[in-house]
Protein backbone atom coordinates (compact mmCIF):
# COMPACT_ATOMS: atom_id res chain seq x y z
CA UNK A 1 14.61 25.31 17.85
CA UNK A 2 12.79 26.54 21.07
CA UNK A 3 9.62 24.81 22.49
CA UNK A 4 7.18 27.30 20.86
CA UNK A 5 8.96 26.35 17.35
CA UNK A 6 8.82 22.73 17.99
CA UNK A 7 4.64 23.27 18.86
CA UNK A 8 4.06 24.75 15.92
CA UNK A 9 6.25 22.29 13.41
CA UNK A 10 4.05 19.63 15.30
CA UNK A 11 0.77 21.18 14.57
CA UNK A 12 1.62 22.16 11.12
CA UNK A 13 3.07 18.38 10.82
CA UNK A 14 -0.08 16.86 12.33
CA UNK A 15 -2.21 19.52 9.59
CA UNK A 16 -0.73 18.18 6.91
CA UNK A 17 -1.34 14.48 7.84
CA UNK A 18 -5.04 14.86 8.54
CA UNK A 19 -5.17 17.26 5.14
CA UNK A 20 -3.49 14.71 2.62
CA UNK A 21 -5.84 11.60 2.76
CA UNK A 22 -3.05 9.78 1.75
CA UNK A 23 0.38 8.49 3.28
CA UNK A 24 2.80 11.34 3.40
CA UNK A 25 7.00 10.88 2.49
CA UNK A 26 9.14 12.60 4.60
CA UNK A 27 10.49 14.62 1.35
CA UNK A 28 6.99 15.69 0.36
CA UNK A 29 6.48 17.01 4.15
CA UNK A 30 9.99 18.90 4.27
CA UNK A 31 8.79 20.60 1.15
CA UNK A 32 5.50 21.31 2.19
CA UNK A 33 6.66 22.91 5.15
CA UNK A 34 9.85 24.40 3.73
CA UNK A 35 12.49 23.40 5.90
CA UNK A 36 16.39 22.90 4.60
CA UNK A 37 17.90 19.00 4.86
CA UNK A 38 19.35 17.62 6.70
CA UNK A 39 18.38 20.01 9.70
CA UNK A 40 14.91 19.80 8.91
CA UNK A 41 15.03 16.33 8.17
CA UNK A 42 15.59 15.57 11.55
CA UNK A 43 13.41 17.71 13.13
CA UNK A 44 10.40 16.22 11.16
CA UNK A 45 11.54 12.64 11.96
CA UNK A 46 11.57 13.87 15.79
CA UNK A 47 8.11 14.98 15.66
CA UNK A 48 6.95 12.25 13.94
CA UNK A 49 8.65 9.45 16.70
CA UNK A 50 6.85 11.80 19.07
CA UNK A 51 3.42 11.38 16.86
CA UNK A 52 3.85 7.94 16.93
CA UNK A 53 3.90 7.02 20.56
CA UNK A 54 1.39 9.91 21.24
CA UNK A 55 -1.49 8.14 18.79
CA UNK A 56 0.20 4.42 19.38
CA UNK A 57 -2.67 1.87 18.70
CA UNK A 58 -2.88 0.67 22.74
CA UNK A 59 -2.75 4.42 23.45
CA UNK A 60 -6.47 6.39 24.47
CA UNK A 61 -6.88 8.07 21.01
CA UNK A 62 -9.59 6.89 18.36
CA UNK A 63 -6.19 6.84 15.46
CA UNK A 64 -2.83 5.66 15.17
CA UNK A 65 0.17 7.34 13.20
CA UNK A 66 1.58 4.63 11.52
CA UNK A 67 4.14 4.01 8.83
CA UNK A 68 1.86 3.41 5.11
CA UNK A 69 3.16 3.02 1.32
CA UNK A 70 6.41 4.38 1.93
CA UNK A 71 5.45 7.66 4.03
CA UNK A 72 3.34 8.56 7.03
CA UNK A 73 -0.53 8.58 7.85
CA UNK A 74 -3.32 8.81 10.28
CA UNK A 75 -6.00 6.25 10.43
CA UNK A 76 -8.57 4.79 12.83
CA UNK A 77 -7.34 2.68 15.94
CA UNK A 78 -7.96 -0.87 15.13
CA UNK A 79 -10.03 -1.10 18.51
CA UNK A 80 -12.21 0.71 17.09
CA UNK A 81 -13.50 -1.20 14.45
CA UNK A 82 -16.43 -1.79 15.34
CA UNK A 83 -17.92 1.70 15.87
CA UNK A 84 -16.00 2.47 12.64
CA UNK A 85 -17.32 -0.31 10.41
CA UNK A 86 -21.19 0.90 11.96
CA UNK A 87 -21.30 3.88 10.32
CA UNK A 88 -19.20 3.40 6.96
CA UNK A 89 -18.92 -0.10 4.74
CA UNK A 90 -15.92 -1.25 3.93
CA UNK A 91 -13.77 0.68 1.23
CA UNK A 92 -15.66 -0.12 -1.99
CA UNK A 93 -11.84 -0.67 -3.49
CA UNK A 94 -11.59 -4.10 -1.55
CA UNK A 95 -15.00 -5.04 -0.24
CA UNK A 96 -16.69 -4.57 -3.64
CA UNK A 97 -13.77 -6.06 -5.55
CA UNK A 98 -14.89 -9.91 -7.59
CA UNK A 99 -12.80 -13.16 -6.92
CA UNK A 100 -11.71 -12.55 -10.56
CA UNK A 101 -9.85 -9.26 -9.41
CA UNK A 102 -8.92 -10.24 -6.30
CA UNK A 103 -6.68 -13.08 -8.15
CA UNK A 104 -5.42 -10.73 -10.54
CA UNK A 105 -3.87 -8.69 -7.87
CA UNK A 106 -2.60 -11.08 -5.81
CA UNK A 107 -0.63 -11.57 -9.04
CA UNK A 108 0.81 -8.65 -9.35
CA UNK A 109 1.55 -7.84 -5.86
CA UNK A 110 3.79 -10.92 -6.01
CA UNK A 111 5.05 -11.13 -9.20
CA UNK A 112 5.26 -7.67 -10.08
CA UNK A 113 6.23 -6.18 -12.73
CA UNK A 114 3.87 -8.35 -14.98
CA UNK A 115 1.74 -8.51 -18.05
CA UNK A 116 -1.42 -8.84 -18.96
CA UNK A 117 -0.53 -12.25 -20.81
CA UNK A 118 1.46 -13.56 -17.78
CA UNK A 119 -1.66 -12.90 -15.60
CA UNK A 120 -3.66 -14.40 -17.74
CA UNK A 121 -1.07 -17.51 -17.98
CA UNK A 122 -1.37 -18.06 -14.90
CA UNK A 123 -5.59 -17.40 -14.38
CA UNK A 124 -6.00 -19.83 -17.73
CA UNK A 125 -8.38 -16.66 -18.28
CA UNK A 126 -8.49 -13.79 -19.89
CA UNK A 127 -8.10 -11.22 -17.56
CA UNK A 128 -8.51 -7.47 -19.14
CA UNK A 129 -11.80 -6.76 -17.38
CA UNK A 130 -10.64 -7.00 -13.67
CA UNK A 131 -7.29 -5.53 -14.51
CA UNK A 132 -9.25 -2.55 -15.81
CA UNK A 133 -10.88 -2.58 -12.66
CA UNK A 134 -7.40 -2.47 -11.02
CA UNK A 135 -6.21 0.28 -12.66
CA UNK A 136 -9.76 2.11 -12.49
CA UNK A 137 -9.42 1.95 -8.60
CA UNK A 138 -5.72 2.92 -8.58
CA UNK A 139 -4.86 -0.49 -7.01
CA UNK A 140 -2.13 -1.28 -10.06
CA UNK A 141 -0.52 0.61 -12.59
CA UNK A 142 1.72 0.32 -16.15
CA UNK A 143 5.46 0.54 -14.33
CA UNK A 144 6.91 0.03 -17.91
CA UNK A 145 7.16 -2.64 -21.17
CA UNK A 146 8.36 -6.27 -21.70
CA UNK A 147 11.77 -5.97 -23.74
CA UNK A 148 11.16 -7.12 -27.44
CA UNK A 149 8.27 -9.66 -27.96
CA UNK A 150 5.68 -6.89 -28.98
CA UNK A 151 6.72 -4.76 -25.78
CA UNK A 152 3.68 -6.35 -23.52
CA UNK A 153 2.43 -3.65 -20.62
CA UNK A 154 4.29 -4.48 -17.39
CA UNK A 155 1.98 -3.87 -14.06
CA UNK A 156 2.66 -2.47 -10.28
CA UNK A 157 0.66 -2.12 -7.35
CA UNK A 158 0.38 1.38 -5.91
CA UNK A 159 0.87 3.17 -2.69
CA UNK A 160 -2.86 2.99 -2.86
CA UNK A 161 -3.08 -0.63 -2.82
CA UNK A 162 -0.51 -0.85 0.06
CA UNK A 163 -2.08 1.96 2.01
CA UNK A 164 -5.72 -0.37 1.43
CA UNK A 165 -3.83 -3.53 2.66
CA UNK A 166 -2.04 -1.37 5.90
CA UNK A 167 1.38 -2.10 4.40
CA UNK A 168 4.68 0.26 4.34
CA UNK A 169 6.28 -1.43 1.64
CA UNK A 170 5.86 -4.76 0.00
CA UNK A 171 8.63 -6.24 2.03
CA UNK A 172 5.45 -6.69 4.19
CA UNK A 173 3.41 -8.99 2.28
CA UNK A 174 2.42 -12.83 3.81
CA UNK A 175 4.88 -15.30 2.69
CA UNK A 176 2.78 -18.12 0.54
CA UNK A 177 2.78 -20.24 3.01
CA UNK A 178 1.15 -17.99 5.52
CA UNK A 179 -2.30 -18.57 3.05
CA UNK A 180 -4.91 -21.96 3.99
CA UNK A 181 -4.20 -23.58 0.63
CA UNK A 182 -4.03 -27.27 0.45
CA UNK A 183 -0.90 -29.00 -0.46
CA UNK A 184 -1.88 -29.76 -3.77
CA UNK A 185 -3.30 -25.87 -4.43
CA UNK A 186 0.66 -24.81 -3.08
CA UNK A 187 2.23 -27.10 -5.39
CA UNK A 188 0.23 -25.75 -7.98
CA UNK A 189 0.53 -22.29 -7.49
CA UNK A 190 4.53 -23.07 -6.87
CA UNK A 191 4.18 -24.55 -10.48
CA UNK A 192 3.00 -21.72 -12.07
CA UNK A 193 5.37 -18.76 -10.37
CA UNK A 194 7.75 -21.66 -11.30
CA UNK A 195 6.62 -21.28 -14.94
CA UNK A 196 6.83 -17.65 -14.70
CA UNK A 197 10.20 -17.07 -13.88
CA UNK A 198 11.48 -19.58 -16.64
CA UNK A 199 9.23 -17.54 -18.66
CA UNK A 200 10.99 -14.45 -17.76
């Protein structure tokens, strides 16, 4: 592929990033763009390494390429912040979610796939409203059914709710013991994920 090529898979790479709003796979951009594996493949992973250190976070730009949910995406440098958060409020998916929601999925990001019965289990609450809320915002989702037992719903986070939370895959989330919990509130909590997987 000759320079000229190479500027326009990077500008039509770069158009499709800013047009999706959402993290990107490396499939869904080979399709988009129509290009043959495993040739194309490693074109697009080229021009995305290049991406990367062009818009790196301590670079000059105002956004980052970075690696999101499985796929690729722009966002806003983190030094920026603070111009940012002047002129939007924070996504109304997290800074708008209640305590009651924000348990539930912590729940399912680390226990996932789980029912509605587990969650509540483990709340000692009934927890139907927030998880609608969940689902509403596209922060969890059915993944499939308990086996026997009634065949309970069995819930997911999304790539939305890792894209939210700056993730690339859930290998990324805090260990436990990374949260300010007291001793007795991590025994606890190690109690019931304890109860949980005898459960399961």
């Amino acid at each position: 592929m000759n320079d000229l090529d190479t500027t326009a898979l990077k500008q039509n790479v770069e158009a499709l990033l800013f047009a999706a709003g959402e993290p990107l796979s490396l499939d869904v951009l080979l399709q988009a763009l129509s290009l043959p594996d495993p040739l194309g493949r490693a074109l697009v992973e080229e021009v995305l390494k290049s991406l990367e250190i062009e818009f790196a976070p301590e670079g000059p730009r105002g956004f980052e390429l970075v690696r999101l949910a499985g796929g690729w995406a722009f966002r806003t440098n983190p030094s920026c912040r603070t111009a940012v958060s002047a002129l939007f409020e924070l996504p109304e998916d997290v800074s708008r979610l209640s305590s009651a929601a924000m348990e539930c999925l912590t729940i399912v990001a680390y226990l996932q796939p789980v029912s509605r019965p587990q969650i509540a289990e483990i709340r000692g609450v009934n927890s139907d409203s927030p998880m609608r809320t969940l689902q509403e915002r596209e922060l969890v989702t059915e993944v499939g059914r308990v086996q026997g037992g009634g065949g309970a719903l069995l819930y997911g986070t999304t790539p939305r709710f890792e894209a939210m939370f700056g993730l690339s895959g859930l290998e990324e989330l805090p260990a436990l013991e990374g949260f300010a919990l007291s001793d007795e509130q991590r025994e606890e909590l190690r109690r019931r994920l304890g109860l949980m997987a005898v459960a399961e």
